[in-house]
Protein backbone atom coordinates (compact mmCIF):
# COMPACT_ATOMS: atom_id res chain seq x y z
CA UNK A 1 -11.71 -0.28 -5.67
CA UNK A 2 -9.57 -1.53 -8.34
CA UNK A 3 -8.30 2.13 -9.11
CA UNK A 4 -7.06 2.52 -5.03
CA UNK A 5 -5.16 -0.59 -5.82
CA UNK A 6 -3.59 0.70 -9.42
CA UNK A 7 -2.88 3.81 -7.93
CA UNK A 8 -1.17 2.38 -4.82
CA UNK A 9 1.20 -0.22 -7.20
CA UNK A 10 1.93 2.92 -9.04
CA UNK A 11 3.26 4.64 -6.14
CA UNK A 12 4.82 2.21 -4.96
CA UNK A 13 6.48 1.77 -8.69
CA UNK A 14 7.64 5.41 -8.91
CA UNK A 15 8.76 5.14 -5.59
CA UNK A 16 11.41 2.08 -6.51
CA UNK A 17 12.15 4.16 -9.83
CA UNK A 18 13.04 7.25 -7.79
CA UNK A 19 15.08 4.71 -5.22
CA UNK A 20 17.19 3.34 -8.65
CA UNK A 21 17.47 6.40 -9.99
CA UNK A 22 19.34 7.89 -6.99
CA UNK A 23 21.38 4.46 -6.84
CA UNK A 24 22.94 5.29 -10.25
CA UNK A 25 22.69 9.09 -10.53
CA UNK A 26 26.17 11.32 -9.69
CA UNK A 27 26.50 12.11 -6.02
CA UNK A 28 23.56 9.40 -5.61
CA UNK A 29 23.71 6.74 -3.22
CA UNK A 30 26.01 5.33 -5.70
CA UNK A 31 28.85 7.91 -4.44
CA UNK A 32 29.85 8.48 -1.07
CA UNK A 33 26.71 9.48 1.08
CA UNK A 34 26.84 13.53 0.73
CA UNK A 35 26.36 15.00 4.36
CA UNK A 36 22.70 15.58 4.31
CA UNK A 37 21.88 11.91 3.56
CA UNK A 38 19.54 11.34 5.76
CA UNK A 39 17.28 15.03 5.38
CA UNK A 40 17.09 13.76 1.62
CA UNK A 41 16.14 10.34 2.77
CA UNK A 42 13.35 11.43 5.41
CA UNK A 43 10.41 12.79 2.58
CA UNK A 44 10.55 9.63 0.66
CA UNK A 45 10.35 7.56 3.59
CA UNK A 46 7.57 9.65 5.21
CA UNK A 47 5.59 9.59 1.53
CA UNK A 48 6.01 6.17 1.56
CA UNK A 49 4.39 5.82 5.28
CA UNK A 50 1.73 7.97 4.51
CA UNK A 51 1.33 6.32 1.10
CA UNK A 52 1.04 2.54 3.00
CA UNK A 53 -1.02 4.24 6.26
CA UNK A 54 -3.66 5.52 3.78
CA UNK A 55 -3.98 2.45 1.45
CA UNK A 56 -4.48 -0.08 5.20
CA UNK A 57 -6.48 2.87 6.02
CA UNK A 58 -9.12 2.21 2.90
CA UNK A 59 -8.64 -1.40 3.09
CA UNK A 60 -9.92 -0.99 6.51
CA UNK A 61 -12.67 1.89 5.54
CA UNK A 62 -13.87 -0.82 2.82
CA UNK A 63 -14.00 -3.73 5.06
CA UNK A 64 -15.96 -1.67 7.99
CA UNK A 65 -18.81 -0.79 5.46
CA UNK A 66 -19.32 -4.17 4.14
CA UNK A 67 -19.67 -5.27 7.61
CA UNK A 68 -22.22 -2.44 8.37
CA UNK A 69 -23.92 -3.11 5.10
CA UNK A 70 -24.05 -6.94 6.37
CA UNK A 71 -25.72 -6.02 9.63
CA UNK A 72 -27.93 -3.62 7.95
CA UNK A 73 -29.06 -6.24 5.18
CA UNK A 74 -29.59 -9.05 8.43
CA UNK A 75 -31.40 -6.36 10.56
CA UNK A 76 -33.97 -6.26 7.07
CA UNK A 77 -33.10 -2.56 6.23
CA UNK A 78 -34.49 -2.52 2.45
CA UNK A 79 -31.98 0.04 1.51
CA UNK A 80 -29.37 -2.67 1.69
CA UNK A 81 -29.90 -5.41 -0.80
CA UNK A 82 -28.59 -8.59 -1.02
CA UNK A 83 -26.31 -7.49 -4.63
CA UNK A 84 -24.61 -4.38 -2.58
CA UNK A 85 -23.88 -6.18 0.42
CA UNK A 86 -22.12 -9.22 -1.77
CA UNK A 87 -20.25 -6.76 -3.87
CA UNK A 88 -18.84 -4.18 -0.75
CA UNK A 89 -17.66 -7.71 0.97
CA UNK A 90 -16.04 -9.05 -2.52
CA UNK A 91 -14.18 -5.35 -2.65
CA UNK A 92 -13.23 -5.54 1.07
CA UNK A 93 -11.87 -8.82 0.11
CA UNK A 94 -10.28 -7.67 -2.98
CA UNK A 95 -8.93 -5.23 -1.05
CA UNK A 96 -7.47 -7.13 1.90
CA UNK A 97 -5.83 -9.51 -0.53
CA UNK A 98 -3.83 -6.55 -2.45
CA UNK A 99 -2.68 -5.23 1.15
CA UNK A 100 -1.62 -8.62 2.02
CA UNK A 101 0.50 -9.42 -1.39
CA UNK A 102 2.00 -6.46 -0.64
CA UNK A 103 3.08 -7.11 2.22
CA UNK A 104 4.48 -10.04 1.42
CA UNK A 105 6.53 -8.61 -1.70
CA UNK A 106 8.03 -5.85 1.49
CA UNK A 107 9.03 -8.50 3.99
CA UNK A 108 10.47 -11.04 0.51
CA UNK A 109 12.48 -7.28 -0.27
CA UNK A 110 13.97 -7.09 3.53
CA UNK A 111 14.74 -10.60 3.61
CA UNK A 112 16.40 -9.89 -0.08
CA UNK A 113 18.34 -6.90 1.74
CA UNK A 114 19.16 -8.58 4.87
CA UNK A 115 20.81 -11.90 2.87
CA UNK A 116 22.78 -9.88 0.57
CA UNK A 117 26.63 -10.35 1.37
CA UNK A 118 28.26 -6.84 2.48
């Protein structure tokens, strides 16, 4: 679970590299906006969206099978022992934490953006 979370911070990363990048590169967003702005814009945006959709999507996936292997362990399955079920709810939790710091770190970045002087 730990590599979904690495992996996700990493895209996120090259994401804000590739955002600084264009800030500072000629005819960037540094320059005046070049006429097809907003059809360059549109994949990173939409990578980002799928990037975020699939990471609440596993947070999600992770926290629906600890709750199944919770039930299953209470209903007495013996396939689900007591050391599974505690580790799938400590992932789901590790999990659900990650998804909320990042959120947090987003709406701290819009807030940044939205207080800057113009």
């Amino acid at each position: 679970m730990t590599d979904a979370i690495s992996s996700i911070l990493s895209q996120i990363r090259a994401h804000e590299s590739r955002a600084q990048g264009a800030l500072g590169a000629p005819g960037g967003l540094g320059d005046a906006l070049p006429s097809n702005a907003i059809d360059v814009a549109r994949p990173a945006t939409s990578d980002f969206q799928k990037t975020l959709s699939n990471a609440i999507d596993g947070v999600s996936k992770a926290q629906n099978e600890a709750g199944a292997l919770q039930q299953a362990f209470e209903l007495g399955d013996p396939r689900a022992d007591l050391a599974r079920v505690m580790v799938a709810m400590q992932q789901s939790q590790v999990a659900f934490k990650a998804a909320v710091e990042v959120r947090n770190r987003l709406v701290q970045a819009y807030q940044d953006v939205m207080n800057m002087p113009v």
